[in-house]
C-alpha atoms as a PDB file:
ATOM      1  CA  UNK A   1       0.000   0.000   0.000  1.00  0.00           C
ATOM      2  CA  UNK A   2       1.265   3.176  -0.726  1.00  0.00           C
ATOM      3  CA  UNK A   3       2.012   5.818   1.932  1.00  0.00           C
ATOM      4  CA  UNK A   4       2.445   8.821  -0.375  1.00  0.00           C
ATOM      5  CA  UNK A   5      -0.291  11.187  -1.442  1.00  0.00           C
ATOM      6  CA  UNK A   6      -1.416  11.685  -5.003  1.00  0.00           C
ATOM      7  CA  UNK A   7      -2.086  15.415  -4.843  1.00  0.00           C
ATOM      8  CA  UNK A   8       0.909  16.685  -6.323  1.00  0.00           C
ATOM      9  CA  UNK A   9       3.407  19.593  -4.911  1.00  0.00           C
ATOM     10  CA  UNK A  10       2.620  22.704  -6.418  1.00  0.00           C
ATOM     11  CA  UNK A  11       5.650  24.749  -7.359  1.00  0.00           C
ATOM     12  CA  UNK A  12       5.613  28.230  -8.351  1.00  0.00           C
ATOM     13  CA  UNK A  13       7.235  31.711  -8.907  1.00  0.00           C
ATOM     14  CA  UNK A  14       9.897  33.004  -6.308  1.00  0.00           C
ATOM     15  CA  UNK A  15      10.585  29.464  -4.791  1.00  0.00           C
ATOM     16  CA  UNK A  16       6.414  29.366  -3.590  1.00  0.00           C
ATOM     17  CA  UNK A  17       5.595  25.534  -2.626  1.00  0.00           C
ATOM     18  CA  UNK A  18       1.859  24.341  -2.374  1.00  0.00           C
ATOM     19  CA  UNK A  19       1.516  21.049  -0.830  1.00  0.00           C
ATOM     20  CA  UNK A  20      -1.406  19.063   0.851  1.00  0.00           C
ATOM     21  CA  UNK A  21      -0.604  17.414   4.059  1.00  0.00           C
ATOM     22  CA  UNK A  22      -3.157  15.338   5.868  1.00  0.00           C
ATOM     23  CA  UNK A  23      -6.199  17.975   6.787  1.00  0.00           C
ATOM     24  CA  UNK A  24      -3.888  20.720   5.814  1.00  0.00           C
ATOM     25  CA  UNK A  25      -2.490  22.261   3.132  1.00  0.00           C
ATOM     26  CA  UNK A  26       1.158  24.400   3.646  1.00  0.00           C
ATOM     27  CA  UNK A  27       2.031  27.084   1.614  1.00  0.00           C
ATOM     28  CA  UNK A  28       5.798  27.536   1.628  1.00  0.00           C
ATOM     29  CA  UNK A  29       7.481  31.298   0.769  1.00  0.00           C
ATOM     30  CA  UNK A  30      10.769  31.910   1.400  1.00  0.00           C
ATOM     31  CA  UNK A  31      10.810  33.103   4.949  1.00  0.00           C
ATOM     32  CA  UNK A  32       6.983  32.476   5.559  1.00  0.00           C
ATOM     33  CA  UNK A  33       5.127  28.937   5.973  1.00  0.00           C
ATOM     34  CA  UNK A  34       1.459  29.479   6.320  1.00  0.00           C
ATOM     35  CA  UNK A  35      -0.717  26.548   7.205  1.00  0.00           C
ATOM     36  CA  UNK A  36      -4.666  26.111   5.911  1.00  0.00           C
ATOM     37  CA  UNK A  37      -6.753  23.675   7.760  1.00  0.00           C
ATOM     38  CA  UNK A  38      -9.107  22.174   5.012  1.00  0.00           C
ATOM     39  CA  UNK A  39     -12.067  23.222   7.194  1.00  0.00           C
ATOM     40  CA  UNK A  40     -11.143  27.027   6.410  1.00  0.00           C
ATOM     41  CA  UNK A  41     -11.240  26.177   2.918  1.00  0.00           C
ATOM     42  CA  UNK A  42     -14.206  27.019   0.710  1.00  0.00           C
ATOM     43  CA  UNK A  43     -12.585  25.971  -2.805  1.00  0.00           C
ATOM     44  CA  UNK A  44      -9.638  25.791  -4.647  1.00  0.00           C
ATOM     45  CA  UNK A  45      -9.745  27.511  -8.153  1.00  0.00           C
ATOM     46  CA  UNK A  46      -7.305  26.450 -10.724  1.00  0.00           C
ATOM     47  CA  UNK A  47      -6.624  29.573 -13.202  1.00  0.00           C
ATOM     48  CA  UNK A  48      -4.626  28.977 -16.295  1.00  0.00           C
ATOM     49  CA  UNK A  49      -0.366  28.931 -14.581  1.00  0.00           C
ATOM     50  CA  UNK A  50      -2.214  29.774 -11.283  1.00  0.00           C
ATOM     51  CA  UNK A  51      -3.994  28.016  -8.239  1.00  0.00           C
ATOM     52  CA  UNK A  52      -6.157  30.399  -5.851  1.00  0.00           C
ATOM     53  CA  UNK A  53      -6.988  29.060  -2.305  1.00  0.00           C
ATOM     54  CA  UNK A  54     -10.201  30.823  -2.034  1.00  0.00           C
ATOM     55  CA  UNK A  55     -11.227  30.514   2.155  1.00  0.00           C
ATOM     56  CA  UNK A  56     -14.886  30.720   3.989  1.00  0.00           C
ATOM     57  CA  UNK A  57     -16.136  33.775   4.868  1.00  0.00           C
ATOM     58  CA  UNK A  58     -19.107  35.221   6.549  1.00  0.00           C
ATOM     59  CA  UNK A  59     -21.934  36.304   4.058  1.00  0.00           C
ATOM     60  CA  UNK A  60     -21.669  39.639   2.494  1.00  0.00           C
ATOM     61  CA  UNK A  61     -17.242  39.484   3.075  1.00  0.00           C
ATOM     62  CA  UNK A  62     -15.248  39.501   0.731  1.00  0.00           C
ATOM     63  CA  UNK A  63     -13.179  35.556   1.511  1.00  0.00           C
ATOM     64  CA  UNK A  64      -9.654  35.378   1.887  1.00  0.00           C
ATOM     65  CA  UNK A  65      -7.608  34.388  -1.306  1.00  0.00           C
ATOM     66  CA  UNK A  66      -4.369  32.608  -1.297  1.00  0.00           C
ATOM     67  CA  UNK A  67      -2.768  32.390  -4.604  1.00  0.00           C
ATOM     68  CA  UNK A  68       0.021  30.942  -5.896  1.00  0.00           C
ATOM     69  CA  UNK A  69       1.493  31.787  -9.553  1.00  0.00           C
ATOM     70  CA  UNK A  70       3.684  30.203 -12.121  1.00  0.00           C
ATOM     71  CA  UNK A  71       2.545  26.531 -11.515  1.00  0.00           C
ATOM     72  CA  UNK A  72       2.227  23.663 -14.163  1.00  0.00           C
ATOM     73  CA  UNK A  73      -1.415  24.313 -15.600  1.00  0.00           C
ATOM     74  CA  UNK A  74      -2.053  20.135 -15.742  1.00  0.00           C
ATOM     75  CA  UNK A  75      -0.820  20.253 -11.990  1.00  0.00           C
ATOM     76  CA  UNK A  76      -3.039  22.927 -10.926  1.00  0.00           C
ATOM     77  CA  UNK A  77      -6.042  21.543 -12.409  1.00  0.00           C
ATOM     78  CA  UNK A  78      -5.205  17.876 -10.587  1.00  0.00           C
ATOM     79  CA  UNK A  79      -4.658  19.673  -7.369  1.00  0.00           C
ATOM     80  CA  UNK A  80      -7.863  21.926  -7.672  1.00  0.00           C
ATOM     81  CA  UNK A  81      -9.758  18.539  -8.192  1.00  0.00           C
ATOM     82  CA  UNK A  82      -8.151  16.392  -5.846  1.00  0.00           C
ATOM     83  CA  UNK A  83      -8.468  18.552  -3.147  1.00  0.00           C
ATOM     84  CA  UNK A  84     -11.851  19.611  -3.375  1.00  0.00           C
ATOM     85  CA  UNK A  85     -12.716  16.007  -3.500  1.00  0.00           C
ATOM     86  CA  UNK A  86     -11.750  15.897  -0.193  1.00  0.00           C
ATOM     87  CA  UNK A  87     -12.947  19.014   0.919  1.00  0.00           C
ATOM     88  CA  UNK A  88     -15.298  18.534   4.427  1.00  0.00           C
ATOM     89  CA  UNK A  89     -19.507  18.575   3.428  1.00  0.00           C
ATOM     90  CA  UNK A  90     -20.921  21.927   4.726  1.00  0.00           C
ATOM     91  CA  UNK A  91     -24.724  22.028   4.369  1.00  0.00           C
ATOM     92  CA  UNK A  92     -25.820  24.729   2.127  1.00  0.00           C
ATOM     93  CA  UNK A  93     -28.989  25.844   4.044  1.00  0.00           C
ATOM     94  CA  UNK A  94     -26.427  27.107   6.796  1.00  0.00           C
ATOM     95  CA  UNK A  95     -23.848  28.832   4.784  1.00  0.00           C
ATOM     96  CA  UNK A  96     -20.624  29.552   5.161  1.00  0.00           C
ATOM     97  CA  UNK A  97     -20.479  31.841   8.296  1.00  0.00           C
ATOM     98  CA  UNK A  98     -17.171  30.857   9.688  1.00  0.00           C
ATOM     99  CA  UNK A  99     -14.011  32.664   8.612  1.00  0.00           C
ATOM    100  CA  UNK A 100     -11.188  31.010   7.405  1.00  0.00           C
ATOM    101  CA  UNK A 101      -8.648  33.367   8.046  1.00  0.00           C
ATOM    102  CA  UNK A 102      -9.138  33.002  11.687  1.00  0.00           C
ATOM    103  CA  UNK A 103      -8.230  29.085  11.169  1.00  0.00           C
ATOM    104  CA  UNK A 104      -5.028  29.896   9.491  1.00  0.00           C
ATOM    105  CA  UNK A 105      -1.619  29.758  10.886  1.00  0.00           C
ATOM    106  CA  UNK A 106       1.951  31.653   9.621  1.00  0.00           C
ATOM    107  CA  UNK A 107       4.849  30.497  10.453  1.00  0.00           C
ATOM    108  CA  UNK A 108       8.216  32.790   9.833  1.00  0.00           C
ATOM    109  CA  UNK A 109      10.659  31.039   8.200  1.00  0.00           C
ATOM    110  CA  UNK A 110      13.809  33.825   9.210  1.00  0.00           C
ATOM    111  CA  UNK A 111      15.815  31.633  11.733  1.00  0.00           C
ATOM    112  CA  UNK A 112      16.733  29.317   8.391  1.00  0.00           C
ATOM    113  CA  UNK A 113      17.216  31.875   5.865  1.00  0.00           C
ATOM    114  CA  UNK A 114      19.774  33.552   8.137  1.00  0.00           C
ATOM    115  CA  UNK A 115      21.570  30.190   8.797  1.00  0.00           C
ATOM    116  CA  UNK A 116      21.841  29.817   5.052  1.00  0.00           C
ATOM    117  CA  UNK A 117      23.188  33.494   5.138  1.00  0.00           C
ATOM    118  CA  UNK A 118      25.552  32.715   7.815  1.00  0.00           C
ATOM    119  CA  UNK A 119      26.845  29.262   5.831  1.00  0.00           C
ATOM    120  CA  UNK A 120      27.155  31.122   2.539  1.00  0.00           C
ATOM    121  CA  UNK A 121      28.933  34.007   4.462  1.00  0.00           C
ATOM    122  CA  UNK A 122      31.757  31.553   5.944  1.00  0.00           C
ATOM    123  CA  UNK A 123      31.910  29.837   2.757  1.00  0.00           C
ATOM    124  CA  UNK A 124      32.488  32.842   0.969  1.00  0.00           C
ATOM    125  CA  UNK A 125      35.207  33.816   3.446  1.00  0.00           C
ATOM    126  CA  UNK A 126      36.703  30.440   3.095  1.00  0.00           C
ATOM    127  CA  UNK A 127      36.946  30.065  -0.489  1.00  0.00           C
ATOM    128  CA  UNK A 128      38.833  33.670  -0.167  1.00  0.00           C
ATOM    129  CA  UNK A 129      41.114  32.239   2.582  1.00  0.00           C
ATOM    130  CA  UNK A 130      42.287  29.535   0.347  1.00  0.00           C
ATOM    131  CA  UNK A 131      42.364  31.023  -3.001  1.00  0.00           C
ATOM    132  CA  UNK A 132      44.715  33.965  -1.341  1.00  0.00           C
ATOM    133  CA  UNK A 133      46.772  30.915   0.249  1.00  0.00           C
ATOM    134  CA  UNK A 134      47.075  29.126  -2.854  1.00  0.00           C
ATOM    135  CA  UNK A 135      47.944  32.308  -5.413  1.00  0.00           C
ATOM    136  CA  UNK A 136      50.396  33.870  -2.357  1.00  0.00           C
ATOM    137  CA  UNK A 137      52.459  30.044  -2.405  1.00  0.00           C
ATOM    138  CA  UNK A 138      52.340  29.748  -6.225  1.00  0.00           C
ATOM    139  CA  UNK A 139      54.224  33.806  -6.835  1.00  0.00           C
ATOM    140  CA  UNK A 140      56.131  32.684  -3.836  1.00  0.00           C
ATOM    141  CA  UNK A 141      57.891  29.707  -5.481  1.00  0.00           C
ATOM    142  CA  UNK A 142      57.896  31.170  -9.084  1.00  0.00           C
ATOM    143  CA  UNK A 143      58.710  34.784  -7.916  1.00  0.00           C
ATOM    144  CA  UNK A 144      60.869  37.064  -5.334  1.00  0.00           C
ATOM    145  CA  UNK A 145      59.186  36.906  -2.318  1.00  0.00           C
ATOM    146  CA  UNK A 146      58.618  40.390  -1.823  1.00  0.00           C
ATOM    147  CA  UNK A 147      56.056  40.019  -4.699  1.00  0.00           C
ATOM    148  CA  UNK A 148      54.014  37.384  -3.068  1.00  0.00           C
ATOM    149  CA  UNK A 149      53.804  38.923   0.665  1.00  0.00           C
ATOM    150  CA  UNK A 150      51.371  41.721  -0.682  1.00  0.00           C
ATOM    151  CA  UNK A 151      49.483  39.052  -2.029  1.00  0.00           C
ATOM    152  CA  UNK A 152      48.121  38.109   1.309  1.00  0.00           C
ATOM    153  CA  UNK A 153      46.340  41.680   1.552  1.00  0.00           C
ATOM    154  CA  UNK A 154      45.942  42.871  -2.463  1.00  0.00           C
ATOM    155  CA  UNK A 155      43.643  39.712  -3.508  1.00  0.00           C
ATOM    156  CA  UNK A 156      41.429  39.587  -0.541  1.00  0.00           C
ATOM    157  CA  UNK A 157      41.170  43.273  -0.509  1.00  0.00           C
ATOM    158  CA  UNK A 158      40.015  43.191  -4.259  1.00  0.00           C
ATOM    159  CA  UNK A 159      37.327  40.237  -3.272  1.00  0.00           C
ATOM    160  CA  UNK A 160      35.738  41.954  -0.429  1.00  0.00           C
ATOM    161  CA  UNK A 161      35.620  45.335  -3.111  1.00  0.00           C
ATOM    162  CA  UNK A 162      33.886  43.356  -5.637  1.00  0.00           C
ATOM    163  CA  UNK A 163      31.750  41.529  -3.628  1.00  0.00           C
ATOM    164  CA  UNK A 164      30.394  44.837  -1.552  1.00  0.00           C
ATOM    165  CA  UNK A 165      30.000  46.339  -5.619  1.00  0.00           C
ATOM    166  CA  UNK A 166      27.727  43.445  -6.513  1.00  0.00           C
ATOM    167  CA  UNK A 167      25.578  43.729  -3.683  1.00  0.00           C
ATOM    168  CA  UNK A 168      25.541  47.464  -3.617  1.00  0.00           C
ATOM    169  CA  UNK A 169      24.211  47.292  -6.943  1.00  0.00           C
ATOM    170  CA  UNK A 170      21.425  44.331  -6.207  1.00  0.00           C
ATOM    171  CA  UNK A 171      20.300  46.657  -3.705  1.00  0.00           C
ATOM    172  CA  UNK A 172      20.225  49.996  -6.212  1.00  0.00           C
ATOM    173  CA  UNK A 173      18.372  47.245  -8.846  1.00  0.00           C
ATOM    174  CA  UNK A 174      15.852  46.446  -5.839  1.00  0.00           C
ATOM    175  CA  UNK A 175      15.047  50.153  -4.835  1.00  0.00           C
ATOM    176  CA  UNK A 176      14.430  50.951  -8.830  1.00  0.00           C
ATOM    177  CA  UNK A 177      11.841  47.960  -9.728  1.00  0.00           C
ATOM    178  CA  UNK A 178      10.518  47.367  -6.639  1.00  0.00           C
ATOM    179  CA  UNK A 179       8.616  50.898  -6.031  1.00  0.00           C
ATOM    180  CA  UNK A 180       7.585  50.038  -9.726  1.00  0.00           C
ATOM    181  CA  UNK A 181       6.856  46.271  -9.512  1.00  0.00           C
ATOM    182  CA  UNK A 182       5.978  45.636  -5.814  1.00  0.00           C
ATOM    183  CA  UNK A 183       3.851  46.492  -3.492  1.00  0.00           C
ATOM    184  CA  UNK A 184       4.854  49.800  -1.283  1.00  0.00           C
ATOM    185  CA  UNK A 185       3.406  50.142   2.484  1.00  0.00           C
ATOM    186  CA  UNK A 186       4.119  52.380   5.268  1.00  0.00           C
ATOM    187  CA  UNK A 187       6.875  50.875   7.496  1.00  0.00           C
ATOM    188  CA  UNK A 188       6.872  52.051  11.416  1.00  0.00           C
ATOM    189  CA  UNK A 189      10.195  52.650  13.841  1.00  0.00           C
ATOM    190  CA  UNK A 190      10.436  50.002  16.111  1.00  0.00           C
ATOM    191  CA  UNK A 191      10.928  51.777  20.097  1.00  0.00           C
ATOM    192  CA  UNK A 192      14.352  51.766  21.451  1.00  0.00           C
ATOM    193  CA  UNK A 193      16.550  50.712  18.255  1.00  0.00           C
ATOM    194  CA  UNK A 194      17.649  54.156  16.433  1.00  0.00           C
ATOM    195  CA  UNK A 195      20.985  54.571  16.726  1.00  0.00           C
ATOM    196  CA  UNK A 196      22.927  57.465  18.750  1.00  0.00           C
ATOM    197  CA  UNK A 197      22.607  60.117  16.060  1.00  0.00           C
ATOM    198  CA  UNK A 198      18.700  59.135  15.190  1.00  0.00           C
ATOM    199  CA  UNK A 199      19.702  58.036  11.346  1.00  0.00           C
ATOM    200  CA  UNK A 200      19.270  54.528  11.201  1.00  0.00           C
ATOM    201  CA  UNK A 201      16.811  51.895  13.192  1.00  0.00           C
ATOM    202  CA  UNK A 202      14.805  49.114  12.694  1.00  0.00           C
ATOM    203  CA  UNK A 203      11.041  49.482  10.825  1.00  0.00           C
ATOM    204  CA  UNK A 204       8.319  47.052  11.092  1.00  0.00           C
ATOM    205  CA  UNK A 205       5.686  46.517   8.127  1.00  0.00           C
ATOM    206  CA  UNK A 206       2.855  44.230   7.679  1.00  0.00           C
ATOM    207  CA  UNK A 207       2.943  41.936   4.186  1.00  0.00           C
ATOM    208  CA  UNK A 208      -0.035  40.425   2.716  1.00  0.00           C
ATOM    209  CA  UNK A 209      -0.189  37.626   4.071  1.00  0.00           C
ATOM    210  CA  UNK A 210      -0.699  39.473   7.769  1.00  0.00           C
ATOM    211  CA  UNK A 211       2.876  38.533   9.001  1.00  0.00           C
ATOM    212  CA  UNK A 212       5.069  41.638  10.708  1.00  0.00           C
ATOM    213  CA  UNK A 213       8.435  41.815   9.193  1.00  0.00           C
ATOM    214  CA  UNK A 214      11.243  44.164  10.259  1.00  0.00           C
ATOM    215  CA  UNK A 215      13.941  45.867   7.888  1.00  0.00           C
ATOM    216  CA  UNK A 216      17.207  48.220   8.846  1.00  0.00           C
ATOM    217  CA  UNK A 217      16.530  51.552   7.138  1.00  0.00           C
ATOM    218  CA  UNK A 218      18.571  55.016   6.939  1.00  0.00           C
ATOM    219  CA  UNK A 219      15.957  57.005   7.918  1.00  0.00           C
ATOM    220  CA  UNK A 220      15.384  59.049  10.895  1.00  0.00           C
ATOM    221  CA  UNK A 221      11.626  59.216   9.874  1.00  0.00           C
ATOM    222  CA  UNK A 222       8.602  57.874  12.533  1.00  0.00           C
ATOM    223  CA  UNK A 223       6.806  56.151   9.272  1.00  0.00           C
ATOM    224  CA  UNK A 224       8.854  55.397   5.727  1.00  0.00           C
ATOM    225  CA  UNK A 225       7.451  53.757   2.883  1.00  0.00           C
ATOM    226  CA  UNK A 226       8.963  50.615   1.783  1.00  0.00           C
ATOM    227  CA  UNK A 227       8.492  48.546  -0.929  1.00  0.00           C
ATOM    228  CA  UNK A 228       8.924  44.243  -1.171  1.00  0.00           C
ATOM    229  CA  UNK A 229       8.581  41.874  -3.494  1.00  0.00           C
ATOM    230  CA  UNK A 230       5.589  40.464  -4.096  1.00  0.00           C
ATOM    231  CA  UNK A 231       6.026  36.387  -4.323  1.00  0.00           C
ATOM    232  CA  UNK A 232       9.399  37.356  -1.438  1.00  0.00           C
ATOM    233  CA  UNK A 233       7.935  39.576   1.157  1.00  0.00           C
ATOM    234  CA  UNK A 234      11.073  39.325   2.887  1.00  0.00           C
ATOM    235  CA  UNK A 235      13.032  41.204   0.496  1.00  0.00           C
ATOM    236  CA  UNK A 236      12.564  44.622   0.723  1.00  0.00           C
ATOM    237  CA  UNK A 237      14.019  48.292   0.832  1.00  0.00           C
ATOM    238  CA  UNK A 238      12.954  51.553   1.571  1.00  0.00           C
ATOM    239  CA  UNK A 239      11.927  54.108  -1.147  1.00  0.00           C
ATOM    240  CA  UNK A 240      14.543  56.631  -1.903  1.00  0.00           C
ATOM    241  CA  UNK A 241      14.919  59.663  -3.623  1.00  0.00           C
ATOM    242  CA  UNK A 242      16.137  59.264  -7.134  1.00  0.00           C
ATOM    243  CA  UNK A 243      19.041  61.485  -6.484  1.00  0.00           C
ATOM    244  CA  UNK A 244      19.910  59.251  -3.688  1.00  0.00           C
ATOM    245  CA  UNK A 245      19.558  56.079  -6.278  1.00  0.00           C
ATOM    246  CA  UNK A 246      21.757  57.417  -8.833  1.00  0.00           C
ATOM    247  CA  UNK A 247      24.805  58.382  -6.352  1.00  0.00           C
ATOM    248  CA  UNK A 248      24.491  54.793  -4.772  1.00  0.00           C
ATOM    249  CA  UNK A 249      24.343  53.502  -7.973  1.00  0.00           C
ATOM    250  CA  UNK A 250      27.552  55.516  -9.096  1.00  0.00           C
ATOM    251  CA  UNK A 251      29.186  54.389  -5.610  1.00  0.00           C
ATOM    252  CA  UNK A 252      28.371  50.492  -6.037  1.00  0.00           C
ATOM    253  CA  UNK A 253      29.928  50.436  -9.996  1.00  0.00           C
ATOM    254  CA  UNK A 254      32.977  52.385  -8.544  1.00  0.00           C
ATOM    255  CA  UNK A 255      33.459  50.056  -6.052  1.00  0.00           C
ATOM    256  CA  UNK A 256      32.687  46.846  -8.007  1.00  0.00           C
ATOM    257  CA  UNK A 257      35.225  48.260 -10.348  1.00  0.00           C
ATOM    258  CA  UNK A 258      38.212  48.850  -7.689  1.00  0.00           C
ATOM    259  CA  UNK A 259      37.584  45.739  -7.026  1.00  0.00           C
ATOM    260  CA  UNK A 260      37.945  43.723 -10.465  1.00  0.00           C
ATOM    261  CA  UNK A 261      40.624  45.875 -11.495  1.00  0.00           C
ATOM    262  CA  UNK A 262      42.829  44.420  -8.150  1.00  0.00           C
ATOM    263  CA  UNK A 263      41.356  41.319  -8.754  1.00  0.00           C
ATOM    264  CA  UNK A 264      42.934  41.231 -12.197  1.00  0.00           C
ATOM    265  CA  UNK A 265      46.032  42.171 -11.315  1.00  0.00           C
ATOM    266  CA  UNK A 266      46.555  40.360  -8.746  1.00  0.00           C
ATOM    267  CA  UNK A 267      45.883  37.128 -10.958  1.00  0.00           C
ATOM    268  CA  UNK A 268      47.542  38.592 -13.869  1.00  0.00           C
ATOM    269  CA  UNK A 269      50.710  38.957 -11.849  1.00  0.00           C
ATOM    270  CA  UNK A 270      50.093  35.137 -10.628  1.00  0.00           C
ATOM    271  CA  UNK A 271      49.649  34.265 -14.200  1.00  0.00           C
ATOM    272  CA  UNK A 272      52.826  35.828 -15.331  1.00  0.00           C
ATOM    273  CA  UNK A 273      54.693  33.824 -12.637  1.00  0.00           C
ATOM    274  CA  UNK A 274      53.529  30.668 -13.533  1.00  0.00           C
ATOM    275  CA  UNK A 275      54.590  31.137 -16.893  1.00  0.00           C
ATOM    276  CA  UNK A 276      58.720  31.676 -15.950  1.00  0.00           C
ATOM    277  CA  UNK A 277      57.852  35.741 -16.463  1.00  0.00           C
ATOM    278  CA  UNK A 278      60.033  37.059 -13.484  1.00  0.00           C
ATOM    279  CA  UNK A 279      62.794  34.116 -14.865  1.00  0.00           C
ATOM    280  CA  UNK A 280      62.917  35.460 -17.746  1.00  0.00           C
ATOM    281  CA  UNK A 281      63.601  39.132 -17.090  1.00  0.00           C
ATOM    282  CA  UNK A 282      65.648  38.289 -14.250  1.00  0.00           C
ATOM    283  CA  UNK A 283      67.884  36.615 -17.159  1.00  0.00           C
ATOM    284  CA  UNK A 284      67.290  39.468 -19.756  1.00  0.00           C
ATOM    285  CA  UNK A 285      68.548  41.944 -16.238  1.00  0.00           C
ATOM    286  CA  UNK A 286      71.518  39.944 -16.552  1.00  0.00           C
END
């Protein structure tokens, strides 16, 4: 007998997982797990690439819709009929007076993603640690050793540059289609964490889905607006000024480009050791 179910696992845009699990079914984000008892569900509604989650509500409310894009159209269809099948009886000379939402549970899936953070963080470091290792030995056997010593500050220096140039331009990408392309709410100042001169702090804002999600900002503002992605409510950035795009913008590329040009000299250098370069005019010298 077989212990698995046959609903399928619904897998959409920006890493969103529908799944039926016993009386449940879990919708997976990427920091957010929220949990719908089949009880709170009135129907699901299978819509071309798209499956809604449409809950009970009390008459004359507007229910609760869960939705969940970029799936397999055969797969949504299955799903849609597989679950309804199973869907409890509710007799229809009552109606459905109960809400859903109130059934529903969310679960914040943070404590994970920053683990993942933290491992790609040390790997990152790591794979920096030995690369430096590795180039600084290789100059050092094929070169005078005052050439390789610098090694051990130039390369990492030039990884770290282009590393904070890439991110500093994900970030300027995020605050120009996001305002566009997301959805923009009004983000409060969490009590007690502004720092000493009032510029920076922590700001809460509601998604969605309900769930409270905090964000570091540059702001000394009571209320900024933000703006997060739609399908990833937990990535997010405050709405800036487009002067104050542009010069972050200009910063980022003049950073990422520090950093590549140290990054190619430093392996260009490496390259022209392994090669007999610093042999050869140490011969020609002669």
């Amino acid at each position: 007998m077989s212990l698995t179910s046959p609903i399928p696992v619904l897998r959409g845009s920006g890493g969103a997982v529908l799944r039926s699990e016993g009386d449940d079914l879990v919708l997976s984000r990427a920091d957010v797990e929220t949990r719908i008892p089949l009880q709170a569900v009135r129907r699901i509604r299978a819509e071309g690439p798209a499956v809604a989650v449409e809950l009970t509500a009390p008459a004359g409310t507007t229910p609760a819709v869960h939705q969940v894009d970029g799936v397999s159209e055969a797969a949504a269809t299955f799903f849609a009929d597989a679950v309804n099948a199973t869907l409890p009886e509710r007799a229809e000379e009552a109606g459905e007076t109960a809400d859903g939402s109130a059934l529903v549970t969310v679960r914040a899936l943070t404590e994970p993603e920053q683990d993942r953070r933290t491992r790609v963080f040390r790997l990152w470091v790591g794979a920096v640690a030995l690369l430096t290792v590795v180039l600084t030995v290789a100059v050092w056997i094929t070169a005078p050793t005052p050439l390789a010593l610098p090694i051990l500050i130039v390369f990492p220096f030039g990884a770290a540059a282009t590393t904070l140039g890439i991110m500093g331009l994900k970030i300027v990408r995020d605050e120009w289609s996001l305002p566009r392309k997301g959805i923009t709410v009004d983000a409060v100042r969490r009590d007690g964490t502004t720092d000493m001169f009032g510029v920076t702090g922590n700001y809460v804002y509601t998604d969605l889905h309900g769930q409270s999600r905090s964000m570091y900002a540059q702001s000394g503002a009571e209320i900024i607006q933000v703006a997060y992605h739609p399908q990833n409510p937990g990535t997010v950035v405050a709405c800036q000024s487009l002067l104050r795009r542009s010069v972050w913008a200009v910063v980022s590329t003049v950073i990422l480009l520090i950093g590549l040009v140290v990054d190619i000299v430093v392996i260009g250098l490496v390259f022209f050791a392994l090669q007999g370069g610093y042999d050869d005019y140490a011969l020609t010298a002669l």
